[in-house]
N, C-alpha and C. Protein backbone atom coordinates (compact mmCIF):
# COMPACT_ATOMS: atom_id res chain seq x y z
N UNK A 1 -7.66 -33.35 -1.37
CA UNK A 1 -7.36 -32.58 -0.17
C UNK A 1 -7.09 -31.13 -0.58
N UNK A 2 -7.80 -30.25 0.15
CA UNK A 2 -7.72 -29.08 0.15
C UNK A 2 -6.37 -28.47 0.22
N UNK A 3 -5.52 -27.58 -0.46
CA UNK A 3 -4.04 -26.95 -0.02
C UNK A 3 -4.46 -26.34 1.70
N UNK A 4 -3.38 -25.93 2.41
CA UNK A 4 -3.84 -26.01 3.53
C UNK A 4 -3.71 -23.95 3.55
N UNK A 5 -3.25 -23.59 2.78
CA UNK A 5 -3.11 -21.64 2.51
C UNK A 5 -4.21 -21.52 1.38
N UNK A 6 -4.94 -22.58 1.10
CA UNK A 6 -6.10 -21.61 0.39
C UNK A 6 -7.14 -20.54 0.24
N UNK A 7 -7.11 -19.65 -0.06
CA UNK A 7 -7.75 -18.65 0.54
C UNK A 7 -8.88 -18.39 -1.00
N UNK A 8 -10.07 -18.02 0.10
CA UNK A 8 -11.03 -17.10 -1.21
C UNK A 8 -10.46 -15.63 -1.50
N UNK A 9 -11.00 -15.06 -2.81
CA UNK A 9 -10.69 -14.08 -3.33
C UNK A 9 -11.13 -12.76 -1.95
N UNK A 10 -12.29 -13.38 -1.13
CA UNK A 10 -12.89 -12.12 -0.21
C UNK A 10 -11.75 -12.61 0.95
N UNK A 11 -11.24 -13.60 1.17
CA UNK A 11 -10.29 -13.67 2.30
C UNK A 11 -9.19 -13.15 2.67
N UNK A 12 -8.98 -13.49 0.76
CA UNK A 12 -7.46 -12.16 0.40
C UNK A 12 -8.16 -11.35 0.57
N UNK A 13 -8.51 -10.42 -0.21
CA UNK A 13 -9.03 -8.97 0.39
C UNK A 13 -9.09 -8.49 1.61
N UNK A 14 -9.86 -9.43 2.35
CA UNK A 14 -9.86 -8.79 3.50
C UNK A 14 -8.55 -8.75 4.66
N UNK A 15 -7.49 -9.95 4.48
CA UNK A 15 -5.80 -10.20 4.81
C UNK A 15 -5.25 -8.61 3.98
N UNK A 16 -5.12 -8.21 3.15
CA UNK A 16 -4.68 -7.30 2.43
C UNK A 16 -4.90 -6.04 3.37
N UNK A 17 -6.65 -5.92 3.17
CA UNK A 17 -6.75 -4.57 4.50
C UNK A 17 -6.66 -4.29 5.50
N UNK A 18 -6.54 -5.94 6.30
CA UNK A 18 -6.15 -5.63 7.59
C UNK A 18 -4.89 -5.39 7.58
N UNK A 19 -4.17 -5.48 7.06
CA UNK A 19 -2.44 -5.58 6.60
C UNK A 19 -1.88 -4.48 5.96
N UNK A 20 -2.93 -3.79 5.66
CA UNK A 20 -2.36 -2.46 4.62
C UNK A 20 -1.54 -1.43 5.22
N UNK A 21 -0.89 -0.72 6.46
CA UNK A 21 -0.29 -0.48 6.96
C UNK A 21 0.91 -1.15 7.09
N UNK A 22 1.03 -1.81 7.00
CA UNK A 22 2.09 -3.11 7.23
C UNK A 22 2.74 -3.00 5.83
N UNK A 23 2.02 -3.32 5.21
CA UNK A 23 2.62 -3.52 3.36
C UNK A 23 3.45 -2.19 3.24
N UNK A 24 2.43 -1.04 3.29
CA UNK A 24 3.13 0.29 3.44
C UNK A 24 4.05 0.46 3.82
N UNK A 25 4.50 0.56 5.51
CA UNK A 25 5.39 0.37 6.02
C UNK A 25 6.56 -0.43 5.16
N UNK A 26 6.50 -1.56 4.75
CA UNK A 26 7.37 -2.25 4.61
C UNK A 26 8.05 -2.19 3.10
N UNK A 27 7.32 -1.39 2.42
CA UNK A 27 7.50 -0.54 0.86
C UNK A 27 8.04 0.43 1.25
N UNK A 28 7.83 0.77 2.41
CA UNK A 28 8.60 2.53 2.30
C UNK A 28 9.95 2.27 2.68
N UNK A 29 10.07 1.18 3.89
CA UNK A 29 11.30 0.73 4.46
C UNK A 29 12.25 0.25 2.98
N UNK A 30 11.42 -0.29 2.28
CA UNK A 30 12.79 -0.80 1.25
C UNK A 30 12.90 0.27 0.30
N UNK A 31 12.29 1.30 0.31
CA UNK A 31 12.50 2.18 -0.65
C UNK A 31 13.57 3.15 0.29
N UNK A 32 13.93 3.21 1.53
CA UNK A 32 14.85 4.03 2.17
C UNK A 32 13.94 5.03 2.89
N UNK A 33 12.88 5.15 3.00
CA UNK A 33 12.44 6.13 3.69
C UNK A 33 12.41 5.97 5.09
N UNK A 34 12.48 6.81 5.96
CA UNK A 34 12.69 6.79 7.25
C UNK A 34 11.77 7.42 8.42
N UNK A 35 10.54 6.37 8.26
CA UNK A 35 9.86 6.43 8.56
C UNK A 35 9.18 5.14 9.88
N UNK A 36 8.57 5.23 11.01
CA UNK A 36 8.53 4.23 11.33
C UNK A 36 7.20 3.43 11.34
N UNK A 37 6.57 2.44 12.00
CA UNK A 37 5.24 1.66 11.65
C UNK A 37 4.04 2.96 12.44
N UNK A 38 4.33 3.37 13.53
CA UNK A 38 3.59 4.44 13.98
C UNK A 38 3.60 5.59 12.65
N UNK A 39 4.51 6.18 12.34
CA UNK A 39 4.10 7.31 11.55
C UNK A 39 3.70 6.85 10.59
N UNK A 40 3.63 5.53 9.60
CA UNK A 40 2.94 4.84 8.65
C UNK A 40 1.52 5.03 8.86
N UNK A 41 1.18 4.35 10.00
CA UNK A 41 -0.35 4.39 10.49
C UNK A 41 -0.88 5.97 10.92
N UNK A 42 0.27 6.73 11.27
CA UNK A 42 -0.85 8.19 11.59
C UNK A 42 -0.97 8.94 10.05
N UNK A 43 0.42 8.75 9.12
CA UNK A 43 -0.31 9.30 7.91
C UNK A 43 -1.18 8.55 7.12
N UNK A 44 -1.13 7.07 7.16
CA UNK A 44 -2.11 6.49 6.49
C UNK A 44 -3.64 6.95 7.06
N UNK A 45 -3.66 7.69 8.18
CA UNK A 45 -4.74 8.03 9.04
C UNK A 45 -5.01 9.71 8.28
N UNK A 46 -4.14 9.87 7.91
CA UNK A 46 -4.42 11.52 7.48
C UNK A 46 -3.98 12.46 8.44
N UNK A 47 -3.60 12.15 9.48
CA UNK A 47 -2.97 13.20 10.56
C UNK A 47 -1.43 13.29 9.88
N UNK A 48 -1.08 14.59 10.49
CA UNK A 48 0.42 15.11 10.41
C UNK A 48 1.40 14.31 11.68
N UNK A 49 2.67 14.10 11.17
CA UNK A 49 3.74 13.84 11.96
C UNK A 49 5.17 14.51 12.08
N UNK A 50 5.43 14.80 13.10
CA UNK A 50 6.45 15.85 13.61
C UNK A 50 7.89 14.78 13.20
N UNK A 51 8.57 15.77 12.70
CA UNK A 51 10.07 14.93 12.21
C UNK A 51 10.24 14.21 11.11
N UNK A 52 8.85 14.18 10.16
CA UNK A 52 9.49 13.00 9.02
C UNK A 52 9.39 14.00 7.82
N UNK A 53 10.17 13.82 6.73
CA UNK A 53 10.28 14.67 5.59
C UNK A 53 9.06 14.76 5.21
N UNK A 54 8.93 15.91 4.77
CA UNK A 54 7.53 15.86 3.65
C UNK A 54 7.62 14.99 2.30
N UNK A 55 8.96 15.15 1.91
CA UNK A 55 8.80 14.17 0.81
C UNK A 55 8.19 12.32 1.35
N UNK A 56 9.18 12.02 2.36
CA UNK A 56 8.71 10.60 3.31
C UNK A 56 7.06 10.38 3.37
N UNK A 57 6.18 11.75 3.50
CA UNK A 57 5.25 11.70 3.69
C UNK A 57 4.24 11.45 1.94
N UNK A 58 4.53 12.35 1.85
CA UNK A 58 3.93 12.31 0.17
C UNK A 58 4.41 10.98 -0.81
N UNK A 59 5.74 9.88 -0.16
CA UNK A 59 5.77 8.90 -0.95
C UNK A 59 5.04 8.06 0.27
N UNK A 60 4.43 7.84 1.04
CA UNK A 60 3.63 6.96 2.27
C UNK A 60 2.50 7.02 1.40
N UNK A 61 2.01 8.51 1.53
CA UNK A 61 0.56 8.79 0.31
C UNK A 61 0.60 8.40 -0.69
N UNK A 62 1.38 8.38 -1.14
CA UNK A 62 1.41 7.76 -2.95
C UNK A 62 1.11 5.84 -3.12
N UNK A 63 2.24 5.36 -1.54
CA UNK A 63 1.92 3.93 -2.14
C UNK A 63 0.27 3.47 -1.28
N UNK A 64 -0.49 4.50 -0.48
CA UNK A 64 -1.63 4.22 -0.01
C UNK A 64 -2.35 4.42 -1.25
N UNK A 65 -2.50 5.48 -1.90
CA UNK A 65 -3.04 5.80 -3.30
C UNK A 65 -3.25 4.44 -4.18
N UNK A 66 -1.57 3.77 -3.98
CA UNK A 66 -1.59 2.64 -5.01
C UNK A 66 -2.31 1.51 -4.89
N UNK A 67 -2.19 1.24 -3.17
CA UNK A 67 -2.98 0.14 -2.52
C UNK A 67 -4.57 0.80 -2.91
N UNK A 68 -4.84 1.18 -2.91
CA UNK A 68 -6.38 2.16 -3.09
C UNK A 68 -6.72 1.49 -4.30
N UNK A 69 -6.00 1.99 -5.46
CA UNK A 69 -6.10 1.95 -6.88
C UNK A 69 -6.29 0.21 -7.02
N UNK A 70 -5.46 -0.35 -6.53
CA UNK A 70 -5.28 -1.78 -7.01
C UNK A 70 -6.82 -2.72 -6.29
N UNK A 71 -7.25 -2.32 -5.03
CA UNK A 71 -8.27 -2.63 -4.13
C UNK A 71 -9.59 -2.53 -4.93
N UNK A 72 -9.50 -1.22 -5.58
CA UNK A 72 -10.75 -0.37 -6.52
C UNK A 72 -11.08 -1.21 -7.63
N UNK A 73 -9.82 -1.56 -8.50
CA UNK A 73 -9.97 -2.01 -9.46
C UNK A 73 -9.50 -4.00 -9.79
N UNK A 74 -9.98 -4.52 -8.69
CA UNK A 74 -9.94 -6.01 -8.48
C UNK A 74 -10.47 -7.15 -9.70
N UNK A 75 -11.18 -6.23 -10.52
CA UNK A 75 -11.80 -6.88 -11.59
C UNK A 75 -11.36 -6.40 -12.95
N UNK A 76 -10.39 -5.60 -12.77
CA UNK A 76 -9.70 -5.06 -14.63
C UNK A 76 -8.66 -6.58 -14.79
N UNK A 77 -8.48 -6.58 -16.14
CA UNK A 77 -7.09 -7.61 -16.09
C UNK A 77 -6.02 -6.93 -15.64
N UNK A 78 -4.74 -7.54 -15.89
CA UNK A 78 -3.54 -7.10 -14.79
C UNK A 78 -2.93 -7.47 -16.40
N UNK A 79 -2.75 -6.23 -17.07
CA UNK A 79 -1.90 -6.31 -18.29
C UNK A 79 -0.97 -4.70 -18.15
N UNK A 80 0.20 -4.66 -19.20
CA UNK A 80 0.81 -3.55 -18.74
C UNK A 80 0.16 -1.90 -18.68
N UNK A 81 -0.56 -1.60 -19.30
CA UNK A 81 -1.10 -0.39 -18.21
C UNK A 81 -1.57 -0.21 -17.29
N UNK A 82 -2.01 -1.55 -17.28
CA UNK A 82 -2.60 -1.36 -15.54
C UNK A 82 -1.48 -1.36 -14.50
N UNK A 83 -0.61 -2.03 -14.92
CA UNK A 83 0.82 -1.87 -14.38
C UNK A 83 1.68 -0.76 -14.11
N UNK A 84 1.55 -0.01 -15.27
CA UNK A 84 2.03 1.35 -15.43
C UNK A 84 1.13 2.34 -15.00
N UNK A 85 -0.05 2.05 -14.59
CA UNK A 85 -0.70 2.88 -13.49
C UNK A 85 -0.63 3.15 -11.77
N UNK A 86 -0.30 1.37 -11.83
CA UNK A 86 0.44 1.38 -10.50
C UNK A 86 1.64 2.36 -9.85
N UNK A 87 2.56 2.06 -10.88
CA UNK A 87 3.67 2.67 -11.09
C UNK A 87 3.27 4.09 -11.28
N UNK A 88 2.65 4.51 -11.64
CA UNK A 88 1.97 5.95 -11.66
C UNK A 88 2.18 6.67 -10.56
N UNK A 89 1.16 5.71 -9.94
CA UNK A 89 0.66 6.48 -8.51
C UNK A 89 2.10 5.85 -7.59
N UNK A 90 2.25 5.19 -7.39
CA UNK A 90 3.98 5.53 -6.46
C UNK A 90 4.50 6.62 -6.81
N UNK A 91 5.00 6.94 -8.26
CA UNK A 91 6.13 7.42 -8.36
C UNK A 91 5.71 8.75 -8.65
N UNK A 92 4.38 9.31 -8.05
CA UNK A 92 3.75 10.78 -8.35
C UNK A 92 4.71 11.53 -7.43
């Protein structure tokens, strides 16, 4: 019997991007930024938003960057620099 959450590798992927706003959002929320799911989605969009720090904004960009990076590179192994690249791009 099949597990009943099995997913293909293209199923994840594609759960991931429909979701990628969401993840964002919910990385920025635990990192303290104060930001809400609307202004997540208009800077993940590339438009400007009235009232949120620029820094708030430039760490939104950074963990889209990361989601980017990790999406791009689906086929490297997952050993520590690739790790510490992750970590890269957040903490630019």
């Amino acid at each position: 019997m099949e597990a009943k959450y099995h997913m293909t590798r293209e199923e994840n992927i594609f759960v991931a991007k429909r979701n990628i706003v969401d993840y964002i959002w919910k990385s920025a929320r635990l990192e303290g930024l104060a930001v809400t799911y609307p202004d997540t989605e208009a800077i993940y969009n590339g438009m400007s938003v009235q009232g949120v720090k620029v820094s708030d904004i430039v760490a939104v960009n950074n963990l889209k960057h990361a989601w980017q990076f990790v999406l791009d590179t689906l086929d490297y192994p997952t050993d520590y620099p690739f790790v510490c690249r992750i970590n890269q791009c957040v903490g630019r």
